[in-house]
C-alpha atoms as a PDB file:
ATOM      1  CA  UNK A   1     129.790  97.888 111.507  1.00  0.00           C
ATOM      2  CA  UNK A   2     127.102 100.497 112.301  1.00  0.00           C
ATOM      3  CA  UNK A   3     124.605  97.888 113.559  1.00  0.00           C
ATOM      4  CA  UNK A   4     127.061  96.427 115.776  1.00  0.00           C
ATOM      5  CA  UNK A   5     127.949  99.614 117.211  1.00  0.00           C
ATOM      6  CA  UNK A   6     124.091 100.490 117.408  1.00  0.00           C
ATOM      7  CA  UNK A   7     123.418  97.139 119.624  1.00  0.00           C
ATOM      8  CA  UNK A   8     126.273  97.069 121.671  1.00  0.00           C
ATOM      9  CA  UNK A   9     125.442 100.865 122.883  1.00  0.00           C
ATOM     10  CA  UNK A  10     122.274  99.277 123.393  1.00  0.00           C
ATOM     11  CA  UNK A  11     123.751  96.644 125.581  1.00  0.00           C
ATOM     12  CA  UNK A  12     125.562  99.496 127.655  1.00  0.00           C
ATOM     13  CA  UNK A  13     122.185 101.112 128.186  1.00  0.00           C
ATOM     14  CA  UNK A  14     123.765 104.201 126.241  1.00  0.00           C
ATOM     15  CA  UNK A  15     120.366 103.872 123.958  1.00  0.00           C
ATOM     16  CA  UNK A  16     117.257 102.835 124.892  1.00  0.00           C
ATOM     17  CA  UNK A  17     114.971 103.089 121.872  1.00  0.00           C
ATOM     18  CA  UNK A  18     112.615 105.270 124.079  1.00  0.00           C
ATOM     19  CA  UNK A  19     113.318 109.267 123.080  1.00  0.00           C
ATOM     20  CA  UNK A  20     114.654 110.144 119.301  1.00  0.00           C
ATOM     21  CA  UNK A  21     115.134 113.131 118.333  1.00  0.00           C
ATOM     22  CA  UNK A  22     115.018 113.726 114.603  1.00  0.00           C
ATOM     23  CA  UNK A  23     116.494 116.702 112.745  1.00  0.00           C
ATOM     24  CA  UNK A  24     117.771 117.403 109.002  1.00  0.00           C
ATOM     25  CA  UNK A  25     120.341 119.869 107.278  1.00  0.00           C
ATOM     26  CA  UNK A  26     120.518 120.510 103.662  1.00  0.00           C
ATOM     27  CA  UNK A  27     124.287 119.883 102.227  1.00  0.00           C
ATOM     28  CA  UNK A  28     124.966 121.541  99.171  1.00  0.00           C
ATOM     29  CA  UNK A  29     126.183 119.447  96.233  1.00  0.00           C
ATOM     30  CA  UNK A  30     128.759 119.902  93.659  1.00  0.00           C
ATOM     31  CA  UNK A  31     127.144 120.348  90.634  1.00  0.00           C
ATOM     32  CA  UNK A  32     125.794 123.819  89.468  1.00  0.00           C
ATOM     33  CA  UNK A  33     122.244 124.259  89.142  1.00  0.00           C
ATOM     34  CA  UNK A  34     122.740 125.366  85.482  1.00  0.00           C
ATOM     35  CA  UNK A  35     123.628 121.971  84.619  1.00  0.00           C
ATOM     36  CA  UNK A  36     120.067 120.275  85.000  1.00  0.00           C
ATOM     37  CA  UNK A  37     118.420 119.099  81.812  1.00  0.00           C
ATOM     38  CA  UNK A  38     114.247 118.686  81.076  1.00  0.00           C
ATOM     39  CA  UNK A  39     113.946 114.746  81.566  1.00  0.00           C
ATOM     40  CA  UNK A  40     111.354 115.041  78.708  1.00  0.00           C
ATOM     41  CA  UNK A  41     113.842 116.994  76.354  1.00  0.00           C
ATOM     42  CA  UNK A  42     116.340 114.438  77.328  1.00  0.00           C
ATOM     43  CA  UNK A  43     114.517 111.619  76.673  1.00  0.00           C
ATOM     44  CA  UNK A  44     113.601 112.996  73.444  1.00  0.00           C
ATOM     45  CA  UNK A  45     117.148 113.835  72.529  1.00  0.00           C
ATOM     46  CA  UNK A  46     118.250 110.068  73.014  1.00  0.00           C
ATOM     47  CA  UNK A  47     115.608 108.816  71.324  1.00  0.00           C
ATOM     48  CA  UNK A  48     116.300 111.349  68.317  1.00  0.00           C
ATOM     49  CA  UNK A  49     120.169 110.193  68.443  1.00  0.00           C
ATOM     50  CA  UNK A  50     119.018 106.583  68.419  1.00  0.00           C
ATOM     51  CA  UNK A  51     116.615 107.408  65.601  1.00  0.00           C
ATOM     52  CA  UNK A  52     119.502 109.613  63.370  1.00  0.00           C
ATOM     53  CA  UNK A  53     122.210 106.525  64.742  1.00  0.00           C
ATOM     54  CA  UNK A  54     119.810 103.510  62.827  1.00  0.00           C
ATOM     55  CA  UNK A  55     119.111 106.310  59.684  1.00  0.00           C
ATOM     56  CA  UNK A  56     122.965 106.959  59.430  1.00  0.00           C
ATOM     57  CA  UNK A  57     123.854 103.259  60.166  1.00  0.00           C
ATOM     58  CA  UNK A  58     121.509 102.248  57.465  1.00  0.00           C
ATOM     59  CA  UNK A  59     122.803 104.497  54.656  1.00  0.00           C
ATOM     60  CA  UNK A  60     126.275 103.436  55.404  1.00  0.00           C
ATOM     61  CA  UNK A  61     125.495  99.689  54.672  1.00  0.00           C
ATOM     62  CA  UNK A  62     123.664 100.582  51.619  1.00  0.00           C
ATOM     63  CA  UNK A  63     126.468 102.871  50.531  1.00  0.00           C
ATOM     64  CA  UNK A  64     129.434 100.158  51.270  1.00  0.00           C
ATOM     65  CA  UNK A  65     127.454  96.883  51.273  1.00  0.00           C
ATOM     66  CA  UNK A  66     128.488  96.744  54.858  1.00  0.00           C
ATOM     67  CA  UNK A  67     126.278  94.116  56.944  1.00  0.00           C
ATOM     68  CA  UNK A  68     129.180  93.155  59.408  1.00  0.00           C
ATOM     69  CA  UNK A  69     127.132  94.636  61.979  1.00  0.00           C
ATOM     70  CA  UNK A  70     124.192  93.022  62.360  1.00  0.00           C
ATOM     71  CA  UNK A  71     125.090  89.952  63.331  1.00  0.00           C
ATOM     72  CA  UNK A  72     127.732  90.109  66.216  1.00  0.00           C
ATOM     73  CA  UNK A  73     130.158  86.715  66.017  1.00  0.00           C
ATOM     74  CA  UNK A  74     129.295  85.958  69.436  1.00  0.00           C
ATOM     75  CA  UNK A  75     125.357  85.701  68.414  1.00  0.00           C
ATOM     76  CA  UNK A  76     125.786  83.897  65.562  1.00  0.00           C
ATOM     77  CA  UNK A  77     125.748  80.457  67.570  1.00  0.00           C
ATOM     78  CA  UNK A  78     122.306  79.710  67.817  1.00  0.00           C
ATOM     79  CA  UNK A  79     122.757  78.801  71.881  1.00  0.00           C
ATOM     80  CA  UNK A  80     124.214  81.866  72.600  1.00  0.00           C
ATOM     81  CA  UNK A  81     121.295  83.922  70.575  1.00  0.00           C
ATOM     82  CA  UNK A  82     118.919  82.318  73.371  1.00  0.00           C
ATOM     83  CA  UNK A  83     121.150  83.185  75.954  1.00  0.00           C
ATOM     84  CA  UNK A  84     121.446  86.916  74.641  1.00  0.00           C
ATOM     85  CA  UNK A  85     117.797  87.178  74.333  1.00  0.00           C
ATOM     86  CA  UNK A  86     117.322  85.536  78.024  1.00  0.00           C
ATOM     87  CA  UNK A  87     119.669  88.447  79.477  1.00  0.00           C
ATOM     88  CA  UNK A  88     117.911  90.629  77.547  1.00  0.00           C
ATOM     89  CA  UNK A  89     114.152  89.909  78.934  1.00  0.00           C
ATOM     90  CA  UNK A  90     115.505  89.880  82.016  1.00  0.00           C
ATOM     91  CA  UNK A  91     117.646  93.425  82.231  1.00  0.00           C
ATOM     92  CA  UNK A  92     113.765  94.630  80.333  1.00  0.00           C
ATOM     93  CA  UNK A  93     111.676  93.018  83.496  1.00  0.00           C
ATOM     94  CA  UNK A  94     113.643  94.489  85.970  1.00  0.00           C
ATOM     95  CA  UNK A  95     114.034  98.016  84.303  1.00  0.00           C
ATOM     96  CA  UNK A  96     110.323  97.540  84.040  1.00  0.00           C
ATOM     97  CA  UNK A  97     109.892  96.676  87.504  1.00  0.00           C
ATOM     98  CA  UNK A  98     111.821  99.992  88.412  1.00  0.00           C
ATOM     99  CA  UNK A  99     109.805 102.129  86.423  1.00  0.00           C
ATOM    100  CA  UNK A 100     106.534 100.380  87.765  1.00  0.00           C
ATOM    101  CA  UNK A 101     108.313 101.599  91.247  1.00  0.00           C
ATOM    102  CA  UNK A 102     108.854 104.875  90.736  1.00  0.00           C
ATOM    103  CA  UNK A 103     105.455 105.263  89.183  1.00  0.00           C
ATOM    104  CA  UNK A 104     103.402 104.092  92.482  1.00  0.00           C
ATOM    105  CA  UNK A 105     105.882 105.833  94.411  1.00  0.00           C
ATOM    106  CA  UNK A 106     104.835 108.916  92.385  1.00  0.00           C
ATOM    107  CA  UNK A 107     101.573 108.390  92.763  1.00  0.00           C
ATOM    108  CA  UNK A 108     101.802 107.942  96.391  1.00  0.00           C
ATOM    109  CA  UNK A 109     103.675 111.249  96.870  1.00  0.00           C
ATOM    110  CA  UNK A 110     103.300 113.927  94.134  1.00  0.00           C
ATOM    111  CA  UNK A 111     106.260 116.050  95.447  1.00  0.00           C
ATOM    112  CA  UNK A 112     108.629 113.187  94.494  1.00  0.00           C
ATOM    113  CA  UNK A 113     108.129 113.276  91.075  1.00  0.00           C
ATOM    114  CA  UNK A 114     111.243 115.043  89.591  1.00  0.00           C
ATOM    115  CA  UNK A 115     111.237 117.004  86.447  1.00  0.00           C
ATOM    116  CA  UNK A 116     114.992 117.626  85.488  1.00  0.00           C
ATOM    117  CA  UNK A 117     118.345 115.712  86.138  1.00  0.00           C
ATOM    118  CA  UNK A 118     121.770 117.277  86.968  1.00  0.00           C
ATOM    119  CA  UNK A 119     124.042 115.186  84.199  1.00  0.00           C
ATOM    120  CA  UNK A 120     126.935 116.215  86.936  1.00  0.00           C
ATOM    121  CA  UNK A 121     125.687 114.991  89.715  1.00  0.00           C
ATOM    122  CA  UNK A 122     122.245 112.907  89.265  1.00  0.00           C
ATOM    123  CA  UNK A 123     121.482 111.978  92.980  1.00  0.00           C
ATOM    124  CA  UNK A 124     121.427 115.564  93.868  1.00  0.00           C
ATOM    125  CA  UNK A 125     118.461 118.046  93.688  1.00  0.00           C
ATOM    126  CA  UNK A 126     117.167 121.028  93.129  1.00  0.00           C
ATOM    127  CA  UNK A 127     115.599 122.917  96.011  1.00  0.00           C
ATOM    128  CA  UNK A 128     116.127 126.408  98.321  1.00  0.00           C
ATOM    129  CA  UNK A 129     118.713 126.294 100.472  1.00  0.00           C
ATOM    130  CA  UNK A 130     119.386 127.434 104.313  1.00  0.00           C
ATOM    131  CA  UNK A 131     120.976 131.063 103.014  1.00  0.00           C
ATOM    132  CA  UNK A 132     117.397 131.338 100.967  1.00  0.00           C
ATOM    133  CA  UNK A 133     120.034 131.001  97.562  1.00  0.00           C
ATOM    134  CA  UNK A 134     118.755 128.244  95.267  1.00  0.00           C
ATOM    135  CA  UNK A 135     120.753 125.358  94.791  1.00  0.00           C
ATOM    136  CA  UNK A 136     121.546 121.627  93.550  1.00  0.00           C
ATOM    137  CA  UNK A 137     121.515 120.020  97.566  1.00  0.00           C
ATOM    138  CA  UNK A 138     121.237 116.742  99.610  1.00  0.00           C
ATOM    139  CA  UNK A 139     119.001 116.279 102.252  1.00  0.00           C
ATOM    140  CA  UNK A 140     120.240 114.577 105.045  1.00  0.00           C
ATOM    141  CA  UNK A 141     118.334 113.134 107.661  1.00  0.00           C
ATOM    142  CA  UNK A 142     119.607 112.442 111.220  1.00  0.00           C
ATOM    143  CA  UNK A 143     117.918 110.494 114.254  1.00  0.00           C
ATOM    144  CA  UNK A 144     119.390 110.485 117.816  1.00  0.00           C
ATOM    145  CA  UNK A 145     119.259 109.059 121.080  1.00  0.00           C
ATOM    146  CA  UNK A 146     121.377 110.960 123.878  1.00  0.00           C
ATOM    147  CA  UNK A 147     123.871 112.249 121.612  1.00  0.00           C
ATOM    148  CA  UNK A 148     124.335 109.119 120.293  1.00  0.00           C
ATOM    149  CA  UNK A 149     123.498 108.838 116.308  1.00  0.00           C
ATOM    150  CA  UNK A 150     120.850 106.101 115.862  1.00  0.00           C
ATOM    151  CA  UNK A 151     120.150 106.418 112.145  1.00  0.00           C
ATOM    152  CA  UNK A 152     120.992 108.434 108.924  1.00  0.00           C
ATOM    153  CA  UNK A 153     120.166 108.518 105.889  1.00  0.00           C
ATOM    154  CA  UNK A 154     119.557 111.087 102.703  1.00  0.00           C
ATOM    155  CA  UNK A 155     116.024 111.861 101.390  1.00  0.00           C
ATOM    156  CA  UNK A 156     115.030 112.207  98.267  1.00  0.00           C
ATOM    157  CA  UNK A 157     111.919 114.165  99.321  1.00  0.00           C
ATOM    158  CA  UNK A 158     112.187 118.122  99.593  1.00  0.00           C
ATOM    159  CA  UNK A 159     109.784 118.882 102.609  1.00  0.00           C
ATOM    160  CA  UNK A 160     110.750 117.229 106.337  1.00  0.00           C
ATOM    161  CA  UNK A 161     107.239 115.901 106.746  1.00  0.00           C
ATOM    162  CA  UNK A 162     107.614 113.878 103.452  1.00  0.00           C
ATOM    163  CA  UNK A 163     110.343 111.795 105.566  1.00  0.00           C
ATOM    164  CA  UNK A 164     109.552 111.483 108.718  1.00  0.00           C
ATOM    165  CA  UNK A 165     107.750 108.229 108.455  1.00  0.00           C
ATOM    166  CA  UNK A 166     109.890 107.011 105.803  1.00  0.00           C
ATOM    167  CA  UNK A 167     113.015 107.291 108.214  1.00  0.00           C
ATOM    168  CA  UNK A 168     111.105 105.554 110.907  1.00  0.00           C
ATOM    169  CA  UNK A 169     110.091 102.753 109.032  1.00  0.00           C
ATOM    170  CA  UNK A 170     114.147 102.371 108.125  1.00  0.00           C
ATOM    171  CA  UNK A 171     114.250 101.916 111.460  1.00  0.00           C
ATOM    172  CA  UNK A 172     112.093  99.530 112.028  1.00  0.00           C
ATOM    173  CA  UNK A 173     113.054  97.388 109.199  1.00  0.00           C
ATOM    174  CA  UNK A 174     117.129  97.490 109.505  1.00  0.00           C
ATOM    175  CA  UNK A 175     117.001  98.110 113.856  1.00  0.00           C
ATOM    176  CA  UNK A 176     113.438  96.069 114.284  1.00  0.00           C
ATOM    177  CA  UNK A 177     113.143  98.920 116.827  1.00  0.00           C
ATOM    178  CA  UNK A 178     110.668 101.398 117.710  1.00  0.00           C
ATOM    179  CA  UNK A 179     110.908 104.598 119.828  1.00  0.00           C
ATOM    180  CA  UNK A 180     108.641 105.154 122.741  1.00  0.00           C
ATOM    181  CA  UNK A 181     108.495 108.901 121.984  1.00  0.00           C
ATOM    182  CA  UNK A 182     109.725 111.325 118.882  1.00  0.00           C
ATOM    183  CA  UNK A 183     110.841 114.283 119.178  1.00  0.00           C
ATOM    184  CA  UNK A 184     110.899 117.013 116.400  1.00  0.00           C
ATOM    185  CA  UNK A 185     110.462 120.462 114.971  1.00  0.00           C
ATOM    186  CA  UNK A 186     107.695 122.200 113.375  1.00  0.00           C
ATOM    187  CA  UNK A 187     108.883 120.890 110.061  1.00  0.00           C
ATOM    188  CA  UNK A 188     107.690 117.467 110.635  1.00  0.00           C
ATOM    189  CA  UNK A 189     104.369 118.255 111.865  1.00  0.00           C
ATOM    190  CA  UNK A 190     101.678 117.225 109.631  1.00  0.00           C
ATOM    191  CA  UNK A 191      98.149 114.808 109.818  1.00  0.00           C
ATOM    192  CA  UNK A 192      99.803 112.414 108.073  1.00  0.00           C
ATOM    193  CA  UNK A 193     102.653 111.752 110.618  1.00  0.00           C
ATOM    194  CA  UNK A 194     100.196 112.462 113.869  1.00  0.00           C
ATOM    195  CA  UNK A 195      98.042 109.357 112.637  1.00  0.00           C
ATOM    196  CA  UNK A 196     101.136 107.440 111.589  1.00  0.00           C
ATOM    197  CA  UNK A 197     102.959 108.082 115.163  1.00  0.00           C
ATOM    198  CA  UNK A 198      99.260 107.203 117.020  1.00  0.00           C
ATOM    199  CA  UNK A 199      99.047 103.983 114.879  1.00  0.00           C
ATOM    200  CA  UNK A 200     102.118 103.065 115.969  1.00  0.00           C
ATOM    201  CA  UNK A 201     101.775 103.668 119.711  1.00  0.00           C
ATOM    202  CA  UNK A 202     104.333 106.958 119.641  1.00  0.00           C
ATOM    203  CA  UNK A 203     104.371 109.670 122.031  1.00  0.00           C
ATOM    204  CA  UNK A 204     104.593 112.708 119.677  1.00  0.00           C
ATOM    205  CA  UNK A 205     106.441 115.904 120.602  1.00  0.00           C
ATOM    206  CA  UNK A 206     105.953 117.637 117.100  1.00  0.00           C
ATOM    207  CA  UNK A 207     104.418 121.218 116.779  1.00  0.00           C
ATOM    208  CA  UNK A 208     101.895 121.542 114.010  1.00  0.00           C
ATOM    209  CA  UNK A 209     103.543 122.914 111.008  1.00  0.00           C
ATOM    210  CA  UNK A 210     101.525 125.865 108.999  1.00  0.00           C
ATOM    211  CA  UNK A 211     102.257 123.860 105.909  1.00  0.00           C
END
């Protein structure tokens, strides 16, 4: 696999984890920027068609006498009602534990906090492209050593100095490797990644961004 290929070019001295160079390059993504939805609206809509679903569901039984439904067979063993509502605490903690996520990651970084969703293509996002046109996009970050592809990965985050520490830490975690030096354009340059980079005993070669 990739981390076989990544060692064993390490083993041929091809890489050295001393010198990455880091770039990025948005791809565009195909789903049209028309498409994306309010998540508030949306949430609101599907908890409206739940709502009119129950009121609708409701009039029906009353109407036909029709209570088949709210006791599936399968849950009418008394075992398998405790199983059911096991599953069912756990798919709520971990959909919990998500949202808890995505909250301190929001908090964390404001600029990752997402206000619509592209029903066509949900990973994607919104942002200006390359050609200054306006478009649903991917943002795909790329690390190098000698030509030779280290790491890559797509961010979520809109701005280049959002993910340079991100992608380092990737890195780190999945390579348990460190570069002696970075190098990068102005695009990466901010306070945040200087201190980051100085913390973790990294020559810098980053202009200061204007940003």
């Amino acid at each position: 696999g990739f981390l076989e290929i990544i060692y064993l070019a390490s083993e041929l001295w091809l890489i050295k984890f001393w010198t990455f160079s880091i770039d990025w390059t948005n791809i565009y993504a195909n789903a049209s920027k028309h498409k994306n939805i309010d998540l508030e609206k949306l949430q609101d809509k599907i908890s409206w068609l739940f709502e009119e679903a129950d009121r609708i569901d409701e009039l029906e039984d009353k109407k036909y006498w029709d209570n088949e439904d709210d006791i599936p067979d399968e849950l009418a063993d008394p075992e398998k009602q405790k199983e059911a509502i096991e599953k069912a605490k756990k798919k709520y903690k971990e959909l919990q534990d998500k949202i808890d996520k995505d909250n301190e990651e929001a908090k964390n970084n404001k600029k990752s906090l997402r206000k619509n969703i592209n029903p066509t293509d949900p990973d994607s996002r919104f942002q200006k492209m390359k050609r200054w046109d306006t478009a649903q996009w991917y943002n795909c970050q790329i690390v190098t050593e000698n030509q030779i592809i280290i790491w890559n990965h797509i961010a979520w985050k809109p701005w280049d100095l959002d993910t340079l520490i991100p992608t380092l830490n990737k890195i780190k975690n999945k390579l348990n490797k460190t570069p002696k030096e970075i190098l990068a354009d102005k695009w990466y340059g901010s306070e945040e990644n200087y201190i980051y980079l100085e913390k973790e005993n990294i020559d810098s070669y980053i202009p200061h961004s204007e940003r």
